[in-house]
PDB file of N, CA and C in Angstrom:
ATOM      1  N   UNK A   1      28.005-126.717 121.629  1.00  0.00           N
ATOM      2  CA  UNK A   1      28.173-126.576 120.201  1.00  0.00           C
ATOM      3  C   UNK A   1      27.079-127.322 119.443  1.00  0.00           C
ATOM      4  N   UNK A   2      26.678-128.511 119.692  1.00  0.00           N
ATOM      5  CA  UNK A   2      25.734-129.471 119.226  1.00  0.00           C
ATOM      6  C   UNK A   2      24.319-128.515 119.137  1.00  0.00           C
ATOM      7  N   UNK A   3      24.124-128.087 120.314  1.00  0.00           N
ATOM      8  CA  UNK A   3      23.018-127.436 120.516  1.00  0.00           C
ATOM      9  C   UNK A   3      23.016-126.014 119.746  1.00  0.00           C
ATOM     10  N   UNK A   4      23.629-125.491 119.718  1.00  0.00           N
ATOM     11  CA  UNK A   4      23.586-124.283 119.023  1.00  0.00           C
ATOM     12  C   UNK A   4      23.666-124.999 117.198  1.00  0.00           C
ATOM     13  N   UNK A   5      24.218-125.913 116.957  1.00  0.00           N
ATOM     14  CA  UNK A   5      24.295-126.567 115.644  1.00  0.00           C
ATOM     15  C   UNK A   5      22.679-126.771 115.691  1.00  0.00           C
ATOM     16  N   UNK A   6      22.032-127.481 116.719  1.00  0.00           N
ATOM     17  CA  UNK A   6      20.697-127.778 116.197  1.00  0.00           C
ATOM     18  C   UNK A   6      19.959-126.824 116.192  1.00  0.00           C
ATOM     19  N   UNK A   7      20.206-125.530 117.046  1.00  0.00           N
ATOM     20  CA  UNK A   7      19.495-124.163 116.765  1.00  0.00           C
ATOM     21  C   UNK A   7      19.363-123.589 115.569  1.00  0.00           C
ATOM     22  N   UNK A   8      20.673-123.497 114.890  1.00  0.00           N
ATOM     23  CA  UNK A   8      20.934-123.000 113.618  1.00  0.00           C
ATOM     24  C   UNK A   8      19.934-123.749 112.546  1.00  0.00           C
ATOM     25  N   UNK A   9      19.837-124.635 112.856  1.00  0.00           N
ATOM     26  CA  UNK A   9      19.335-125.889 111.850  1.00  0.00           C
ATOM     27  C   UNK A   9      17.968-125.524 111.744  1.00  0.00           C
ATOM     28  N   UNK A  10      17.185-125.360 113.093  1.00  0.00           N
ATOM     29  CA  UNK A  10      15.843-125.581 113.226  1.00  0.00           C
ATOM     30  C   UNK A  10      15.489-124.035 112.645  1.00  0.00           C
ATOM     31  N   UNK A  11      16.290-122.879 112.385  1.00  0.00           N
ATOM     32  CA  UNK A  11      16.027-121.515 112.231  1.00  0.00           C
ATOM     33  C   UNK A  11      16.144-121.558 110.852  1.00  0.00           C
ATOM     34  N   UNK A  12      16.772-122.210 110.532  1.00  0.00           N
ATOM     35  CA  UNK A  12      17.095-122.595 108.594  1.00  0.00           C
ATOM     36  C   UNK A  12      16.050-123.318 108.390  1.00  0.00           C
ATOM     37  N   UNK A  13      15.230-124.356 109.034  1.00  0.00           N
ATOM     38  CA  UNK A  13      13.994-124.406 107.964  1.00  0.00           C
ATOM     39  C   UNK A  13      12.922-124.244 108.463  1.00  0.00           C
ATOM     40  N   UNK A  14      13.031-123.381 109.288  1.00  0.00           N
ATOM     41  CA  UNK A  14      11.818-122.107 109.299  1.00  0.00           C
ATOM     42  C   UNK A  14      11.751-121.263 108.436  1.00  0.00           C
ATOM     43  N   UNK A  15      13.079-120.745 107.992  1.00  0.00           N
ATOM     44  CA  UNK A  15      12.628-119.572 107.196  1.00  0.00           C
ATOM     45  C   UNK A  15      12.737-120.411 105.893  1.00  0.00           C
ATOM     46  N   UNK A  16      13.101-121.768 105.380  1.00  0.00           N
ATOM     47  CA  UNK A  16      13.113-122.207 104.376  1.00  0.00           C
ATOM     48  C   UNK A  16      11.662-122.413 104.258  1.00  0.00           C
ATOM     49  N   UNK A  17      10.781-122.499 105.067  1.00  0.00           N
ATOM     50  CA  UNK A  17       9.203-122.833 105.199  1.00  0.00           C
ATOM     51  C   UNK A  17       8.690-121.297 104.947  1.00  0.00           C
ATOM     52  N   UNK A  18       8.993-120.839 105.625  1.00  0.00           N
ATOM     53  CA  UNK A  18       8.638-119.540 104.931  1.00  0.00           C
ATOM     54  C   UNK A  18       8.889-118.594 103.983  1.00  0.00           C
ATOM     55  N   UNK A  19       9.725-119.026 103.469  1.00  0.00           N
ATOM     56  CA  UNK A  19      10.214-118.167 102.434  1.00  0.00           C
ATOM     57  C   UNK A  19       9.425-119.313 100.911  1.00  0.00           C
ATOM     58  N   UNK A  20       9.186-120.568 101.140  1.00  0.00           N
ATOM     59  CA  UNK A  20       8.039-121.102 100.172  1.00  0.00           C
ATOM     60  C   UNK A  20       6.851-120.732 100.469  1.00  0.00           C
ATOM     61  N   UNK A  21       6.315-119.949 101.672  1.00  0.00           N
ATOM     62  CA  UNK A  21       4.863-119.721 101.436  1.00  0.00           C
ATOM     63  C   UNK A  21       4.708-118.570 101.054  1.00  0.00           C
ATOM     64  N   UNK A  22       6.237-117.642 100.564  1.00  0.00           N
ATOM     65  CA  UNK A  22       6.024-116.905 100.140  1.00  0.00           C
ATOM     66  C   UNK A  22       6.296-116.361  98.410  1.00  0.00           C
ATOM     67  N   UNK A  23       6.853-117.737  97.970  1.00  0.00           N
ATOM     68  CA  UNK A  23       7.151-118.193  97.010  1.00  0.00           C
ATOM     69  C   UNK A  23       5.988-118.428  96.348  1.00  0.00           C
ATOM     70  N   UNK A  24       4.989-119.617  96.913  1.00  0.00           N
ATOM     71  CA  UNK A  24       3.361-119.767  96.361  1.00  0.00           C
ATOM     72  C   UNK A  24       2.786-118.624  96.426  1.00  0.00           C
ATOM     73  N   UNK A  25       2.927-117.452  97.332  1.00  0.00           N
ATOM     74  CA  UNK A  25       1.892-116.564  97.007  1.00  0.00           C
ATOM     75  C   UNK A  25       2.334-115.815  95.816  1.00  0.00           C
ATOM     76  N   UNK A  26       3.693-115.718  95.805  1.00  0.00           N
ATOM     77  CA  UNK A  26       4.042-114.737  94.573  1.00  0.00           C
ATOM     78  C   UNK A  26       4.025-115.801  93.074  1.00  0.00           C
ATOM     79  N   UNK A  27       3.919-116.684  93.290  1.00  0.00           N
ATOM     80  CA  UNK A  27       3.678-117.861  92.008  1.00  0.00           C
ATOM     81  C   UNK A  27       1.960-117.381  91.864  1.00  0.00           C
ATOM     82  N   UNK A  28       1.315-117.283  92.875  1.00  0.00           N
ATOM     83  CA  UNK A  28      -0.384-116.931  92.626  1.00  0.00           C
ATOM     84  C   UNK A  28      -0.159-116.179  92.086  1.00  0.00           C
ATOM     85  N   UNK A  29       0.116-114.679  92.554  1.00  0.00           N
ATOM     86  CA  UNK A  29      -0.174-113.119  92.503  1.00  0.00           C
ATOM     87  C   UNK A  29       0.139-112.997  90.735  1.00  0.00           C
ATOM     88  N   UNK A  30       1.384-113.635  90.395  1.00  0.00           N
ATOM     89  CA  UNK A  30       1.530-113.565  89.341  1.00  0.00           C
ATOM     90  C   UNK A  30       0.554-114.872  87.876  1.00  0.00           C
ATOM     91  N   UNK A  31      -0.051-115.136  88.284  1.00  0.00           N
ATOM     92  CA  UNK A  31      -1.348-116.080  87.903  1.00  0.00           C
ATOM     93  C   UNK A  31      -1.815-115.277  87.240  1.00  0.00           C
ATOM     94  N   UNK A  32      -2.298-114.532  88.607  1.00  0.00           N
ATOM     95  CA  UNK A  32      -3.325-113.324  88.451  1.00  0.00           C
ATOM     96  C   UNK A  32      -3.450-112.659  87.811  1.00  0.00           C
ATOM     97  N   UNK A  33      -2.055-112.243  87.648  1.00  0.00           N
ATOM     98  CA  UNK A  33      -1.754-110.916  86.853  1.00  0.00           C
ATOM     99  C   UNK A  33      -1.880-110.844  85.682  1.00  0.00           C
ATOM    100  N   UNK A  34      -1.537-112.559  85.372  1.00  0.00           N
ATOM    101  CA  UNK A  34      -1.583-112.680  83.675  1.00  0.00           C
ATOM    102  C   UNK A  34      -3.050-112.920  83.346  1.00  0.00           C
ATOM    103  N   UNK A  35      -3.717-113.796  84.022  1.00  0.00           N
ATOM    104  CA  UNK A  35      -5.290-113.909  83.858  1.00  0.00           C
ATOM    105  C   UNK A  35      -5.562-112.226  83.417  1.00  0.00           C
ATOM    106  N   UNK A  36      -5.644-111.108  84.522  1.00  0.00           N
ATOM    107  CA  UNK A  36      -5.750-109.796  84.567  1.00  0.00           C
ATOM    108  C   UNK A  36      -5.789-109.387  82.731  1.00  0.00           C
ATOM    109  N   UNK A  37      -4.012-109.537  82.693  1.00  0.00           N
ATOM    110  CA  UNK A  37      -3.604-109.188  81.383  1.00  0.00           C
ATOM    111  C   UNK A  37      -4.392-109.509  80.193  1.00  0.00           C
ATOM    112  N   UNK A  38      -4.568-110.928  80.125  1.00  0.00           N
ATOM    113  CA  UNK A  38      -5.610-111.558  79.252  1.00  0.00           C
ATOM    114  C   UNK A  38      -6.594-111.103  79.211  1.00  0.00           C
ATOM    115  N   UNK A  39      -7.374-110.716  79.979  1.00  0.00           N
ATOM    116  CA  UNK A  39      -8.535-110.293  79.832  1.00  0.00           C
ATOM    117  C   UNK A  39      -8.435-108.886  79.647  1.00  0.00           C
ATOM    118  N   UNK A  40      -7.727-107.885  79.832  1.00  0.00           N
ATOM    119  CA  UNK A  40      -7.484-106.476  79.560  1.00  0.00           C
ATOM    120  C   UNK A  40      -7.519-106.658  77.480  1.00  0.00           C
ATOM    121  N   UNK A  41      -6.731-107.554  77.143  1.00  0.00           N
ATOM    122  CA  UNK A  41      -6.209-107.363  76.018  1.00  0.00           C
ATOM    123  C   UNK A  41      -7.517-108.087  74.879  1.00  0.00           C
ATOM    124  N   UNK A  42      -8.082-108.772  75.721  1.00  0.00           N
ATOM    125  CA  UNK A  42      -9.638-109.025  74.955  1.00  0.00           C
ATOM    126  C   UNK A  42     -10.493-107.939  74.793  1.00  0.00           C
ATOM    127  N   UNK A  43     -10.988-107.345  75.946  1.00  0.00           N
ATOM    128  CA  UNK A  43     -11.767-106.535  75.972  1.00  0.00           C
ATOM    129  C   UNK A  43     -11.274-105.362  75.273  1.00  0.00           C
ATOM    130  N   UNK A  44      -9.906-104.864  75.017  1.00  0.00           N
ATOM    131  CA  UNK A  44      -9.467-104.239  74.486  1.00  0.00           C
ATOM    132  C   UNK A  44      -9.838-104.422  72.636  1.00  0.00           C
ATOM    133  N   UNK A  45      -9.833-106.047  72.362  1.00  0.00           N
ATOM    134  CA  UNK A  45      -9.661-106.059  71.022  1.00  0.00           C
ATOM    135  C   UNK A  45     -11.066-105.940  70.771  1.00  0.00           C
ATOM    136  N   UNK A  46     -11.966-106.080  71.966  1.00  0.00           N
ATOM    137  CA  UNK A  46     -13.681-106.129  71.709  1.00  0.00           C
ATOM    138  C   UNK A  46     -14.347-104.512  71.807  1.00  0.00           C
ATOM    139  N   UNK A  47     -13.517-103.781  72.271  1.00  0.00           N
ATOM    140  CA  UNK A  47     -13.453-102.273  72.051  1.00  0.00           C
ATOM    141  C   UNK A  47     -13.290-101.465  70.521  1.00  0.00           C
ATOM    142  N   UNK A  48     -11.851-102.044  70.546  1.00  0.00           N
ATOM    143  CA  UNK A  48     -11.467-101.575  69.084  1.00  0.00           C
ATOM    144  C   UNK A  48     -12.408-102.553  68.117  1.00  0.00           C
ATOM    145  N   UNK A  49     -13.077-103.338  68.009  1.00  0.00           N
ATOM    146  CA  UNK A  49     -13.974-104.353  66.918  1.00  0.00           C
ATOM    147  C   UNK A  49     -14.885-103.103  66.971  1.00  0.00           C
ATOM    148  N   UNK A  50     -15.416-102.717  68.253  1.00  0.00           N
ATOM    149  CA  UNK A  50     -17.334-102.021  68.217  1.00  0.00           C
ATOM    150  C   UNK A  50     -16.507-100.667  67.570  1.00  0.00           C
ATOM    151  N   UNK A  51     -15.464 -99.946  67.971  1.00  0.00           N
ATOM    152  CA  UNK A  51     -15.314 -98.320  67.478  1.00  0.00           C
ATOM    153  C   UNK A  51     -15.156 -99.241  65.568  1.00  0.00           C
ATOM    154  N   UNK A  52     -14.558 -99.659  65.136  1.00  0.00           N
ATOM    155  CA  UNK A  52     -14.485-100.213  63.969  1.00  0.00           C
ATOM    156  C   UNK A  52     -15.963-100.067  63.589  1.00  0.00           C
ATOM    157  N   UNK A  53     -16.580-100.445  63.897  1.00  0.00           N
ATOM    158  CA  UNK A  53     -18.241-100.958  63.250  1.00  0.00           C
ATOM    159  C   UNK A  53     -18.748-100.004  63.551  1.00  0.00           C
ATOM    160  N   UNK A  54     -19.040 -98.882  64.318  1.00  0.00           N
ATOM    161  CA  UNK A  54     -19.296 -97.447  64.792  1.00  0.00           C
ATOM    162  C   UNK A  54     -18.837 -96.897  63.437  1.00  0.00           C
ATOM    163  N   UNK A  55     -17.021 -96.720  62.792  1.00  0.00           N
ATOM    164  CA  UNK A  55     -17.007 -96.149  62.074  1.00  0.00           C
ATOM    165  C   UNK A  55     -17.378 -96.535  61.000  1.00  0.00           C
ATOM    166  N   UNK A  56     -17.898 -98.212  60.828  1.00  0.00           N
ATOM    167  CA  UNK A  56     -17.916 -98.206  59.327  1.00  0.00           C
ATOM    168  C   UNK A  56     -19.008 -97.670  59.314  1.00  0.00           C
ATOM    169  N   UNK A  57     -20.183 -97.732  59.972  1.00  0.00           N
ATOM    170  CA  UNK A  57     -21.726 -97.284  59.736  1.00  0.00           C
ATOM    171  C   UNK A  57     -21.740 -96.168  59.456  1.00  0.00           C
ATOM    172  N   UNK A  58     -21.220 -95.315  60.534  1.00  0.00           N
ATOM    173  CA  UNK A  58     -20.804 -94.120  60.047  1.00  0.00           C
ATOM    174  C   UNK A  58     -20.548 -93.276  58.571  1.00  0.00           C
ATOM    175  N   UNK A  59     -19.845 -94.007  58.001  1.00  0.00           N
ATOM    176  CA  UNK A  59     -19.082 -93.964  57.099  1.00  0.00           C
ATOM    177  C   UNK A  59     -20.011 -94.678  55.531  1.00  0.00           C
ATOM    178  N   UNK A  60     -21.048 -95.634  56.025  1.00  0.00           N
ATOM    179  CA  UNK A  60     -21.994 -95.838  54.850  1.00  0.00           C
ATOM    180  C   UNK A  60     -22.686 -94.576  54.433  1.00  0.00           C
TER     181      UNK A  60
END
């Protein structure tokens, strides 16, 4: 019984070890994503600035 108690034990923080390295990667991935985001939503507002100035010239 002891032994199978310490089996159980040693299998619980294995996957407790692994289930945090999979915790940090998804804490990264989602880093990322927002970095990603951020920069989508710049370049986006640096898009819409140049069509803006396209139309005002246009439009002189």
């Amino acid at each position: 019984m002891v032994d199978r108690n310490q089996q159980l034990a040693a299998l619980a923080q294995k996957n407790i070890s692994a289930n945090l390295t999979r915790t940090d990667l998804g804490v990264t991935l989602v880093r990322e994503a927002g970095e990603a985001i951020v920069d989508i939503q710049n370049n986006s507002a640096q898009v819409v600035e140049a069509i803006g100035n396209v139309t005002q010239r246009l439009a002189d």
